[in-house]
Protein backbone atom coordinates (compact mmCIF):
# COMPACT_ATOMS: atom_id res chain seq x y z
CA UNK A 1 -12.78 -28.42 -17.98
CA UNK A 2 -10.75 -26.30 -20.57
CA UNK A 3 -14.06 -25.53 -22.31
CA UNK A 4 -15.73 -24.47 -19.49
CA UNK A 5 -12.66 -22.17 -18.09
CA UNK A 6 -12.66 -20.60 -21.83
CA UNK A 7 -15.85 -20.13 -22.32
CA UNK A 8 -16.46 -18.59 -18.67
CA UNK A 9 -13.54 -15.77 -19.32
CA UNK A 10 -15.12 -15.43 -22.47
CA UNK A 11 -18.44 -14.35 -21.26
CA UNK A 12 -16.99 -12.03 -18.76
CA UNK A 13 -14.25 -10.75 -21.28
CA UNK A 14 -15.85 -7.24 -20.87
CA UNK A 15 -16.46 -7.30 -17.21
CA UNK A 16 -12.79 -8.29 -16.82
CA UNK A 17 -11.43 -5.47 -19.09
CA UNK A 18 -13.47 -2.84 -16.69
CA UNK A 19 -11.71 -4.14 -13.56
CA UNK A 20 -7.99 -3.57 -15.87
CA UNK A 21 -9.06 -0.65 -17.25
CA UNK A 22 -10.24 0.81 -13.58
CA UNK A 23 -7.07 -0.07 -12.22
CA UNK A 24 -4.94 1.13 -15.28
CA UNK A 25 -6.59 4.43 -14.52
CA UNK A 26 -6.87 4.92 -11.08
CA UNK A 27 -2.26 4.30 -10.55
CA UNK A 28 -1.04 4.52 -7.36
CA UNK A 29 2.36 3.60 -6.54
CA UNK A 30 3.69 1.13 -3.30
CA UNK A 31 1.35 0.62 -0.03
CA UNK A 32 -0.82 3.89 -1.49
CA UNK A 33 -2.93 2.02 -3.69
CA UNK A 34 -6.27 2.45 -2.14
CA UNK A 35 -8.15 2.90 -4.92
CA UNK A 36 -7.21 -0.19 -6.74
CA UNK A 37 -7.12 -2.27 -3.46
CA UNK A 38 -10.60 -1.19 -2.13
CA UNK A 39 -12.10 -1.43 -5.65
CA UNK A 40 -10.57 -5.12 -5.91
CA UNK A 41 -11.58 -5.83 -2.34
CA UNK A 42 -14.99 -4.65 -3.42
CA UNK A 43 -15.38 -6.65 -6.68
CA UNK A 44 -14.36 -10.27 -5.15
CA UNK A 45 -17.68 -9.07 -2.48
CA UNK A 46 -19.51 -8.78 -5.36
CA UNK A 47 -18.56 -11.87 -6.74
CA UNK A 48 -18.88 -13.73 -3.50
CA UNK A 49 -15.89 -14.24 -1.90
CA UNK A 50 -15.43 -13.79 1.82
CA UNK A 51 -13.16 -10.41 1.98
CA UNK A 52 -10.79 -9.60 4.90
CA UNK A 53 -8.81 -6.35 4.54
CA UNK A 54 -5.46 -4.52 6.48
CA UNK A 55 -3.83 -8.02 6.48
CA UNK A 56 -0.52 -8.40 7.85
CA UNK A 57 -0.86 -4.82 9.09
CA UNK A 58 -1.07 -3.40 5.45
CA UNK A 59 -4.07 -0.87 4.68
CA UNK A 60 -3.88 -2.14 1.14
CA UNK A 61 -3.52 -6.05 1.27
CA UNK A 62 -6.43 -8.07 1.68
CA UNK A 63 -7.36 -11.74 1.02
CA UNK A 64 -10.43 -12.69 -0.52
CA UNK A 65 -11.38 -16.65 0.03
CA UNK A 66 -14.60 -18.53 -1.61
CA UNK A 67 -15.22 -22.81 -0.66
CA UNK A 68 -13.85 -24.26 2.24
CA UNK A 69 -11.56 -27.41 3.02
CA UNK A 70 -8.39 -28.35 1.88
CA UNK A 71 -6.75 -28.21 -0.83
CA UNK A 72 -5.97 -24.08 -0.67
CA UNK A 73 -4.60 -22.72 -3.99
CA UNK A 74 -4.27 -19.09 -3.40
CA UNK A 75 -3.57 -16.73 -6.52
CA UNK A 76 -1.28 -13.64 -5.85
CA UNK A 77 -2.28 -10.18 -7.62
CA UNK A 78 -0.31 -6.78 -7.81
CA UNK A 79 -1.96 -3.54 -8.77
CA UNK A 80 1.32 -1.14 -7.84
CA UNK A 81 2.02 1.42 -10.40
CA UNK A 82 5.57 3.16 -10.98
CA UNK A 83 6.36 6.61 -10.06
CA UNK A 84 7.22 8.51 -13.28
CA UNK A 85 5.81 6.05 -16.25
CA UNK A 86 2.33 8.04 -16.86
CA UNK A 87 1.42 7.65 -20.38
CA UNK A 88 -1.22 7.59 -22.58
CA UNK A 89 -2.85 4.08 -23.34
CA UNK A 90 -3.41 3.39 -27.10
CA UNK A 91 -0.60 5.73 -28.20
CA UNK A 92 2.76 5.18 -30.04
CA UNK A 93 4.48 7.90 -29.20
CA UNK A 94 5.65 9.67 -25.54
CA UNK A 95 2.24 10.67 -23.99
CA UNK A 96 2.63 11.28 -20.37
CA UNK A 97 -0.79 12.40 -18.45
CA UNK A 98 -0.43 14.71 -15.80
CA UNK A 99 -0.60 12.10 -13.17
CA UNK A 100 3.26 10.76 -12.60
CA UNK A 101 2.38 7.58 -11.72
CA UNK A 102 1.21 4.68 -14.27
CA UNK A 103 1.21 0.58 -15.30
CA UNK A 104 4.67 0.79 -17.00
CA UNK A 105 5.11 -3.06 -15.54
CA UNK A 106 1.36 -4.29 -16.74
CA UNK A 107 0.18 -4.91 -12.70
CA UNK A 108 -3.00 -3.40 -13.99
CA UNK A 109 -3.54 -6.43 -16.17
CA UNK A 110 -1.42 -8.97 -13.21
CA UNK A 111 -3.99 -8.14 -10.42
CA UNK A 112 -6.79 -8.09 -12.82
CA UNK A 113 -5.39 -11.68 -14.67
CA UNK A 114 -5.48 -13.65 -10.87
CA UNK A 115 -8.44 -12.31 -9.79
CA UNK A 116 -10.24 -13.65 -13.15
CA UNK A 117 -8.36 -17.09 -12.36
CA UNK A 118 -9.79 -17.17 -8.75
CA UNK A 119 -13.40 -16.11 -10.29
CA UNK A 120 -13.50 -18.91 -12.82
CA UNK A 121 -11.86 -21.47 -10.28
CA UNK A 122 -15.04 -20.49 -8.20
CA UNK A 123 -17.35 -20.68 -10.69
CA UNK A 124 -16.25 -24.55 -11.78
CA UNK A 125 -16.62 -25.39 -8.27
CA UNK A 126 -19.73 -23.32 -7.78
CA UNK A 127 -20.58 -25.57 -11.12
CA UNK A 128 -19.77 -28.95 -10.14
CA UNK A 129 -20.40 -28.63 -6.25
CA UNK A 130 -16.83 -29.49 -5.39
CA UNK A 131 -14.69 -29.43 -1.90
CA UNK A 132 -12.05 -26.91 -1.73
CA UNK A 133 -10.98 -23.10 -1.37
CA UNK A 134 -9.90 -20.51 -3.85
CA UNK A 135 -8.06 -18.39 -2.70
CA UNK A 136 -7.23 -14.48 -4.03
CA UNK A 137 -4.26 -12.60 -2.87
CA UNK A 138 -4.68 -8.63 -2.83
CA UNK A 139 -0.83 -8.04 -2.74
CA UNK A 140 0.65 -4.36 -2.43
CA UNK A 141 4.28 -3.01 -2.67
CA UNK A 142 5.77 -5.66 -4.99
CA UNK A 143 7.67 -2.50 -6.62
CA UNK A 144 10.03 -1.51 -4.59
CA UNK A 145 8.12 -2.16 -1.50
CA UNK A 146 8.55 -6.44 -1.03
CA UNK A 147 4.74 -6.31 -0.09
CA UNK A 148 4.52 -10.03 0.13
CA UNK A 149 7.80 -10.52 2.00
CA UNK A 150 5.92 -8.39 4.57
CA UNK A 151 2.52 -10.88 4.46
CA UNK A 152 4.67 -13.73 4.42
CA UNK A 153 6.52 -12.56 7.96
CA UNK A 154 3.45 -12.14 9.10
CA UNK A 155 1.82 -15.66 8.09
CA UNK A 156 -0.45 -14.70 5.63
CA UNK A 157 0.09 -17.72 3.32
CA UNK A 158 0.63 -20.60 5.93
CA UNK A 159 -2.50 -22.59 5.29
CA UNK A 160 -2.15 -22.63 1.05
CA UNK A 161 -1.25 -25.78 -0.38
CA UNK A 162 -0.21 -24.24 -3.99
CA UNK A 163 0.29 -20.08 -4.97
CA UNK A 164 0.24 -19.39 -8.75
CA UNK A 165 1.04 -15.47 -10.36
CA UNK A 166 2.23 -14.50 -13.92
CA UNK A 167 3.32 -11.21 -15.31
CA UNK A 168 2.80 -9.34 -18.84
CA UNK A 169 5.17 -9.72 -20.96
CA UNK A 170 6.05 -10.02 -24.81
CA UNK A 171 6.21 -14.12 -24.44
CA UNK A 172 4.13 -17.23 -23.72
CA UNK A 173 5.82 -19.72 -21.23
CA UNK A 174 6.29 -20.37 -17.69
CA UNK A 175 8.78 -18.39 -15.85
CA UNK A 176 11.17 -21.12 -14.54
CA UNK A 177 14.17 -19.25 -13.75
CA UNK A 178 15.24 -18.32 -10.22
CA UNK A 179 16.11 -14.85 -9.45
CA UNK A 180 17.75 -12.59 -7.24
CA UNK A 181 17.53 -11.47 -3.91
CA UNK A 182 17.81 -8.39 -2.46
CA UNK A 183 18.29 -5.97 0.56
CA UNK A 184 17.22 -2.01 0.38
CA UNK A 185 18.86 0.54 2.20
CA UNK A 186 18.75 3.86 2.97
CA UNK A 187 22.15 5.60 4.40
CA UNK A 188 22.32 9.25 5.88
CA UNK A 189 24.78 11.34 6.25
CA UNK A 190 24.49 14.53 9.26
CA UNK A 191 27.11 17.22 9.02
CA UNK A 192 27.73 20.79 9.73
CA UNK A 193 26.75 23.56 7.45
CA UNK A 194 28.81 26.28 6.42
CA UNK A 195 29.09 29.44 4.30
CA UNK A 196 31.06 27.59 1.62
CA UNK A 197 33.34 30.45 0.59
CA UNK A 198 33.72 32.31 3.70
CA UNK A 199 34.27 29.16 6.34
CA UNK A 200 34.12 26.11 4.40
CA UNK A 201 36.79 24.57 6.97
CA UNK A 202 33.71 25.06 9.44
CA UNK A 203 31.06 22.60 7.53
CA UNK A 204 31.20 18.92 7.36
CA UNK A 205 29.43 18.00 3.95
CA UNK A 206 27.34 15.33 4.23
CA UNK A 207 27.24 15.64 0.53
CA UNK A 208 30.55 14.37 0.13
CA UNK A 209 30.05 11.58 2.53
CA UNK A 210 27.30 10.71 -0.24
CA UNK A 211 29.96 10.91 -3.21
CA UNK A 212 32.76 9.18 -1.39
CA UNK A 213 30.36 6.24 -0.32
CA UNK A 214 29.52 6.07 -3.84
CA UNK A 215 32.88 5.73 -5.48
CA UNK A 216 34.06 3.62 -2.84
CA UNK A 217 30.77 0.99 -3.56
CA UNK A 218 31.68 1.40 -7.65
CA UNK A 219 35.71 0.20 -6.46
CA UNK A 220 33.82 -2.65 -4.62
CA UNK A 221 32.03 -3.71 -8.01
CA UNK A 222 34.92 -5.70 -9.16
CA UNK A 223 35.26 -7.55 -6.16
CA UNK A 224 31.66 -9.27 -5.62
CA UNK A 225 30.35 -12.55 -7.67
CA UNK A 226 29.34 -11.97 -10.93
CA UNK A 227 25.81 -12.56 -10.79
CA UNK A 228 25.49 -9.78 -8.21
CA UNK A 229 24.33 -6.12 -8.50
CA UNK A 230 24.54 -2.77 -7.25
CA UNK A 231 22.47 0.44 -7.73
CA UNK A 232 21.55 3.11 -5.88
CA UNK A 233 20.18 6.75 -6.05
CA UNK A 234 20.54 9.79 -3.77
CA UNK A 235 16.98 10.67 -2.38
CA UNK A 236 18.77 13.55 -0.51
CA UNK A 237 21.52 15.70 -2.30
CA UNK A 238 21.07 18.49 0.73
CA UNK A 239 19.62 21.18 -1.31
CA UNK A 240 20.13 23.52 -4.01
CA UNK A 241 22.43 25.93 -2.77
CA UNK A 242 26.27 25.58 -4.07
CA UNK A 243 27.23 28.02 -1.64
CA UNK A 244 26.30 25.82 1.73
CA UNK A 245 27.97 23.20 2.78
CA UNK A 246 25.52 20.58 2.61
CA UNK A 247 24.67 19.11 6.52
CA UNK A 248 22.14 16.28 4.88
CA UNK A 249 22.68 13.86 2.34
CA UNK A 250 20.98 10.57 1.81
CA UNK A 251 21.21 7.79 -0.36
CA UNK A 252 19.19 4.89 -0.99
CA UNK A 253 21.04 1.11 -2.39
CA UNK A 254 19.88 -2.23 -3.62
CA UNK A 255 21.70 -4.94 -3.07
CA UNK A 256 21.04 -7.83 -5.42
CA UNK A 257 22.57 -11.49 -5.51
CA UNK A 258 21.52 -14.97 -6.49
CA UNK A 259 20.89 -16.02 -2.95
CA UNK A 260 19.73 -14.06 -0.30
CA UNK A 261 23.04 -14.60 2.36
CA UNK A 262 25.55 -13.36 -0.41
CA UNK A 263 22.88 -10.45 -0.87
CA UNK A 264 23.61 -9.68 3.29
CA UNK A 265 27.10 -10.28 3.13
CA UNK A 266 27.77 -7.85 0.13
CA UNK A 267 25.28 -5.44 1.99
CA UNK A 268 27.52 -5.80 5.08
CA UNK A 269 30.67 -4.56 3.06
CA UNK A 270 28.43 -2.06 1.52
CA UNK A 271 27.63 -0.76 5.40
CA UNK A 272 31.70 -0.76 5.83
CA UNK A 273 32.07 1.53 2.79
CA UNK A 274 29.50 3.78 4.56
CA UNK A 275 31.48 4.11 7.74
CA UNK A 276 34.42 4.90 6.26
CA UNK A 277 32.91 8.31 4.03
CA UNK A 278 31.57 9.38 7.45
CA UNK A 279 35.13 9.00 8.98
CA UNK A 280 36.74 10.69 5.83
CA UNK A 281 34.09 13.78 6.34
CA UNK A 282 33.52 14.09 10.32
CA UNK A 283 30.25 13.42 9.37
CA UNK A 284 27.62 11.25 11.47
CA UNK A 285 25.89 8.15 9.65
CA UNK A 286 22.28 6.72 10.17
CA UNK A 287 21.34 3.23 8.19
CA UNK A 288 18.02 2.59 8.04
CA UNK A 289 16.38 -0.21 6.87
CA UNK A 290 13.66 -0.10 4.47
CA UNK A 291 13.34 -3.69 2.57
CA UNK A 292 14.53 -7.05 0.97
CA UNK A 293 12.93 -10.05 -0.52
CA UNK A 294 14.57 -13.96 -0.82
CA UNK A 295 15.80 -15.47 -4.23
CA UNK A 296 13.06 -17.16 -6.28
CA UNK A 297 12.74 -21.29 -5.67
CA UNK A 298 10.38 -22.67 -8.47
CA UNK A 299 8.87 -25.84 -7.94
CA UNK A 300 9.27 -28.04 -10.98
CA UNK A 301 6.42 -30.03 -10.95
CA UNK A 302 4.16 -27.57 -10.45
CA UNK A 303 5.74 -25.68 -13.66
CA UNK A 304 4.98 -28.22 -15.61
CA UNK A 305 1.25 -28.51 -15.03
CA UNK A 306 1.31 -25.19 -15.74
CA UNK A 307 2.72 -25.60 -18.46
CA UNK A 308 0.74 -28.02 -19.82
CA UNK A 309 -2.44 -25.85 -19.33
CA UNK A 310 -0.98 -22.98 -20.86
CA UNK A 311 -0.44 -25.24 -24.06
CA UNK A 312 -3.99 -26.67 -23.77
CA UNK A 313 -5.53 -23.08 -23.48
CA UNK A 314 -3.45 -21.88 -26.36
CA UNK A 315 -2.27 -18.61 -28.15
CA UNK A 316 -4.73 -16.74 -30.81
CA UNK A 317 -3.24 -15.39 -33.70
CA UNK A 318 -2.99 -11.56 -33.94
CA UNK A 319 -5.48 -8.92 -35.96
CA UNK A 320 -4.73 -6.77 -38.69
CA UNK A 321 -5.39 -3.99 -36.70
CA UNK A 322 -2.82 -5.38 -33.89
CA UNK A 323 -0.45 -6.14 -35.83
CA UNK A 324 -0.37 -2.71 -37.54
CA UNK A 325 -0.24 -1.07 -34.10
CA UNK A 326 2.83 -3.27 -32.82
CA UNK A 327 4.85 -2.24 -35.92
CA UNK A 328 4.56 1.63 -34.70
CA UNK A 329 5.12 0.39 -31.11
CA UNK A 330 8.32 -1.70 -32.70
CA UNK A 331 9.37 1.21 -34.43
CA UNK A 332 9.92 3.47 -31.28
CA UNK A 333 12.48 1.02 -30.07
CA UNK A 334 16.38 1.70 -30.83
CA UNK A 335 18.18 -0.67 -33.38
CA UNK A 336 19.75 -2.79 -29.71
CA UNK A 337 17.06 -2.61 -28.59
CA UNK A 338 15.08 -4.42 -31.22
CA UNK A 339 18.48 -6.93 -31.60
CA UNK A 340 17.77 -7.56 -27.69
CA UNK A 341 14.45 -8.88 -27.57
CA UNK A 342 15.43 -12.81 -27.82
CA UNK A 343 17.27 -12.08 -24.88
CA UNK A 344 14.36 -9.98 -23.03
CA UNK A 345 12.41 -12.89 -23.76
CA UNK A 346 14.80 -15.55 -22.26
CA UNK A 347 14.34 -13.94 -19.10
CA UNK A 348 11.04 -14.50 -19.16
CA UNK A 349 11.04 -18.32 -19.63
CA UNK A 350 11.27 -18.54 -23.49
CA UNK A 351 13.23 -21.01 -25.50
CA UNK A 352 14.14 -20.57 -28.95
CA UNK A 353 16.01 -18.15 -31.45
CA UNK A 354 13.31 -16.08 -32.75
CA UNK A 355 12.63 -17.66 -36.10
CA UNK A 356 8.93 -18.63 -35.65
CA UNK A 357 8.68 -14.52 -34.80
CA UNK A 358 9.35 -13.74 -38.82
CA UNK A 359 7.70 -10.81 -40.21
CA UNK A 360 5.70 -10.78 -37.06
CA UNK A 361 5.43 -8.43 -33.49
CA UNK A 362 3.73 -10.18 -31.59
CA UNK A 363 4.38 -13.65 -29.84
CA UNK A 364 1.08 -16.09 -31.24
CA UNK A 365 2.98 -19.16 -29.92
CA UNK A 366 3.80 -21.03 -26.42
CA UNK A 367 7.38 -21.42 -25.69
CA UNK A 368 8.54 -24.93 -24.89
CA UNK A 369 9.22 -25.49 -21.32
CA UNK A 370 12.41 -26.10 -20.05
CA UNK A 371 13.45 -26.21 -16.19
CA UNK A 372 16.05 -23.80 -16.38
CA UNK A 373 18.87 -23.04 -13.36
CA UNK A 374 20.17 -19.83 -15.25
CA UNK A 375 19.30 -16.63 -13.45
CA UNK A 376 16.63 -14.24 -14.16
CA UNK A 377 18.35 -10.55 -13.21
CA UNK A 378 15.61 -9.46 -11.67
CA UNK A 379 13.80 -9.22 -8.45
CA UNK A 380 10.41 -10.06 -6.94
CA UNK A 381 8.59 -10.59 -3.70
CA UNK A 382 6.91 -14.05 -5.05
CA UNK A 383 10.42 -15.72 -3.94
CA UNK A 384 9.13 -14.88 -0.28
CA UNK A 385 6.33 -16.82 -0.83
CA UNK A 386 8.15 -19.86 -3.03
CA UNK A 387 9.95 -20.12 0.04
CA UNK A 388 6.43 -21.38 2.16
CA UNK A 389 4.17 -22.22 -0.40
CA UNK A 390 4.95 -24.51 -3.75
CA UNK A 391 5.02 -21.69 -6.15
CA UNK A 392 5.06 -21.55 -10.00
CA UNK A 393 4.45 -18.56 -12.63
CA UNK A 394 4.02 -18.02 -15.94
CA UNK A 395 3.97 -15.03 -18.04
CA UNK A 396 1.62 -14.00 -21.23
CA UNK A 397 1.98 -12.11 -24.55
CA UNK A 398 0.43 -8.86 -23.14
CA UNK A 399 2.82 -6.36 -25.21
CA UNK A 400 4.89 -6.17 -28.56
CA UNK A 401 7.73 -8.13 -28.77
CA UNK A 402 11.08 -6.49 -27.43
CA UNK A 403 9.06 -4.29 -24.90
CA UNK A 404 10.48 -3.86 -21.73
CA UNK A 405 9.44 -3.84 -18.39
CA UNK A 406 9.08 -0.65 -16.65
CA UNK A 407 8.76 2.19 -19.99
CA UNK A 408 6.20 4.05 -21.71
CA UNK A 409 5.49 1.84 -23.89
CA UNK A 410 4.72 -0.84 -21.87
CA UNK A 411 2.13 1.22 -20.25
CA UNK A 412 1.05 2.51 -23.73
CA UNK A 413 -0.21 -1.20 -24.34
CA UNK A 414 -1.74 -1.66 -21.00
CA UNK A 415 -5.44 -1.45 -22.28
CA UNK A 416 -5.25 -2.83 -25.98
CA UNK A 417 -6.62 -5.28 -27.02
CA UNK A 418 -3.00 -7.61 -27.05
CA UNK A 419 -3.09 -6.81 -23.43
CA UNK A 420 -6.54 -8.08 -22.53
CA UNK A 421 -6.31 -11.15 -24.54
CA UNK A 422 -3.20 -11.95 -22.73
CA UNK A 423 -4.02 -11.53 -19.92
CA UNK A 424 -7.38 -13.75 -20.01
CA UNK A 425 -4.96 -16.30 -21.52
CA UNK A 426 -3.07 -16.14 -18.26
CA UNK A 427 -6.18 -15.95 -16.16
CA UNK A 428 -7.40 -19.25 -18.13
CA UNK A 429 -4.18 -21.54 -17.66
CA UNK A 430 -4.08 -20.43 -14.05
CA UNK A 431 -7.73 -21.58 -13.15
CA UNK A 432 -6.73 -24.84 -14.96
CA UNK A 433 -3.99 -25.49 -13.33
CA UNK A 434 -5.44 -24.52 -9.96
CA UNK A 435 -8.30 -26.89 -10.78
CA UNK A 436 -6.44 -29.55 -11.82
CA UNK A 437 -4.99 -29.35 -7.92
CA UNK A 438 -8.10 -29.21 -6.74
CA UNK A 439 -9.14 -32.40 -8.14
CA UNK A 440 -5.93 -34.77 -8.65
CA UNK A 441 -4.41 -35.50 -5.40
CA UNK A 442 -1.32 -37.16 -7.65
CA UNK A 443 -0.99 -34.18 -9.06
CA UNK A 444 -0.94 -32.26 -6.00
CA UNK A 445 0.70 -34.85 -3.73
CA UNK A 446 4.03 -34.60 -6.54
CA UNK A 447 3.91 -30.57 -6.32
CA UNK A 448 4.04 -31.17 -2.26
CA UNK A 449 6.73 -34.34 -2.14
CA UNK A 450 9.38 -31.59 -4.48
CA UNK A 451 8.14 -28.62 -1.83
CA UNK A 452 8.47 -30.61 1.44
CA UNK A 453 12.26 -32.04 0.49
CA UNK A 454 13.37 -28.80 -0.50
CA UNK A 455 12.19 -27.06 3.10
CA UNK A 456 12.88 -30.00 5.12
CA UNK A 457 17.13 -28.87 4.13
CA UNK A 458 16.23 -25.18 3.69
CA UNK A 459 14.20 -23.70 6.38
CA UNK A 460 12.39 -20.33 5.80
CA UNK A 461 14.35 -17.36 7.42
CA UNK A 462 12.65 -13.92 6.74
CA UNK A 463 14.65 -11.50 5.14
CA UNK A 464 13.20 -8.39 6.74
CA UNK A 465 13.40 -7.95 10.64
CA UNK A 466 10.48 -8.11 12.34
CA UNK A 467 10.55 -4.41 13.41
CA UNK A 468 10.71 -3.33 10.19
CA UNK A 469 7.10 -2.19 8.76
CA UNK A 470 6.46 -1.38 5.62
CA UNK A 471 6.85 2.10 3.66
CA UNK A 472 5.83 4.21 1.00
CA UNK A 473 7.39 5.29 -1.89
CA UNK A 474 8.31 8.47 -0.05
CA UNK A 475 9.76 6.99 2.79
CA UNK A 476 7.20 7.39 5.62
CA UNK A 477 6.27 3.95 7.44
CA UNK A 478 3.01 2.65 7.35
């Protein structure tokens, strides 16, 4: 099995780096990627899977299905770039293009890393004639945008038996930590304009509703659970003149906390802070809605298959030439930054001190596996679907150790060679994993017994209302 998975992702190496590269240059940020979701829609055609587009509503999510009969094992891909990372791939230095947009989280190589899982999954069934469907997720909006909260409202994922994702990252290992929840806002102020020199007591500044929401929400800081965050940023500052009283303001919060009901209860005392900086400015306030997704459950046994197959399917050593380039990348980072990259790495499932990295920058080994309670401070819409679906992730040395999520040099490595070998390395142990469901119902039957106990205590409750659609980056519903 392992030989055959290798050596298929092997053969299509090239074909596989065309559909990350395409993506890579062609980014689009949340629910507007319809290049990269008609080109991937278009691709699993070609490789004969049964397409269906505009699911759940969503011009850019689509599900693309090959075999038929149960088990389902469905594997969820992201192409969403983020606004303001452009950058120049292969550089080591700040290179923005002239597009904003770009891969600064590595969903070029994500969407690109399932879809070669479903392809070689088809292929070994295509191979040995077996029962069964594959399963490929076109998934929108997970930055920012909770695209598969959305498609999980809407019951996209109700017939899969078992979902499987990763994400780039400087590490090998499987991403066993739960993470937060969250609730996005947006909150607008109306109020009065006003020559501000000549009848400021005529204006109500909607402005300062803004500011005195905001230093009321930084007072409420110390009085929420640890683990819980709050960050916002003012989409609307009401213009550029000093001299008017400002009549709009807006700004725009997230809400994180380890579970999703202390998420809505700190948003509700969030919404109380609101009220009160309209009373305090005579100033009317609108809340608006825009997103949320659930806290991350992983399933256990399921992580540990996973694990296992990303042991068997292994970690190459680096290249001169790689090596040499993840110095200069290495170099751009501050002095905490470099001391923080054992600690970036935690998040992402590792466990060790660093040692085995000596005198190198890039991860060549698989972390241990350990099934790990301690938060991940971070979001993601996967939790939505942990929440129907046994769920488990892992996450592949695509970058240079110490590189963060979500900066320019994260999207600086998005084509190299590092990146592409990752990322068939997390294509590989997700097509073994998703065959060894397919054919061991003991495996299959323990990754369902952990799932069904956990939902028979915790039912499912949507975190986004059901008249709620989704939205762009800008704001305008879709």
């Amino acid at each position: 099995m392992k030989e055959y998975i290798k050596r298929y992702l092997e053969e299509n190496k090239d074909y596989f780096s065309e559909v990350s590269s395409y993506i890579f240059r062609h980014p689009e940020t949340r629910f507007e990627e319809y290049e990269s979701a008609a080109y991937l829609a278009g691709e699993c055609e070609k490789q004969g899977f049964r397409v269906e587009r505009n699911v759940a509503g969503i011009e850019t999510a689509f599900t693309a299905a090959y075999g038929s009969g149960k088990p389902v094992i469905g594997f969820l891909g992201e192409f969403d770039a983020l606004s303001g990372l452009s950058q120049k791939p292969g550089t080591t230095h700040y290179e923005p293009l002239k597009n904003n947009a770009g891969h600064g989280c590595g969903h070029n190589l994500l969407g690109t890393g399932a879809f070669a899982a479903a392809c070689a999954v088809k292929s070994f069934l295509e191979e040995n004639n077996l029962a069964g469907t594959v399963v490929f997720f076109g998934c929108p909006g997970e930055e920012g945008g909770s695209g598969k909260t959305f498609m999980v409202r809407e019951g996209v994922f109700d017939n899969v038996d078992a979902a499987l994702t990763w994400h780039p990252s400087p590490a090998n290992a499987v991403m066993s930590r739960p993470t937060l929840a969250n609730y996005q806002v947006f909150f607008r102020f109306k109020g009065t304009a006003a020559h501000a020199a000549n009848s400021p007591h005529l204006g109500r500044s909607a402005l300062d509703a803004v500011e005195l929401m905001n230093v009321g929400v930084n007072y409420l800081r110390e009085h929420i659970v640890d683990d819980a965050r709050l960050h916002y940023a003012v989409t609307d500052s009401g213009g550029i003149s000093p001299n008017v009283v400002q009549s709009n303001a807006e700004v725009l919060y997230l809400v994180r906390a380890a579970r999703v009901q202390e998420a809505e209860e700190i948003l509700e005392r969030v919404k109380d802070i609101a009220k009160g900086a309209a009373l305090m400015t005579g100033t009317k306030l609108t809340v608006e809605f825009d997103k949320a997704c659930s806290n991350y459950i992983p399933n256990r046994s399921l992580e540990k298959i996973l694990h296992h197959q990303l042991t068997e399917y292994g970690a190459d050593a680096a290249t001169k030439e790689e090596e040499v380039f993840a110095e200069a990348i290495w170099e751009t980072y501050t002095k905490e930054e470099q001391s923080f990259y054992v600690e970036l790495m935690r998040g992402f499932g590792y466990i060790g001190d660093g040692s085995e990295f000596a005198g190198k920058y890039i991860s060549d080994c698989i972390s241990p596996y350990e099934a790990s309670s301690e938060l991940f401070h971070g979001s993601t819409d996967v939790s939505d679907v942990s929440w129907v679906v046994p769920t488990a992730q892992l996450t592949t040395a695509t970058s240079v150790l110490g590189t963060p999520l979500h900066t320019w040099q994260m999207t600086a490595q998005g084509l190299s060679s590092i990146a592409n070998k990752g990322m068939l390395r997390a294509a590989g142990s997700m097509a073994l994993t998703g065959i060894s469901l397919l054919t061991s119902e003991a495996d299959l039957n323990e990754v369902r017994e952990e799932f069904q106990a956990f939902a028979k205590s915790n039912p499912y409750q949507c975190p986004i209302p059901q008249n709620v659609e989704p939205s762009k980056l800008n704001g305008q519903k879709i």
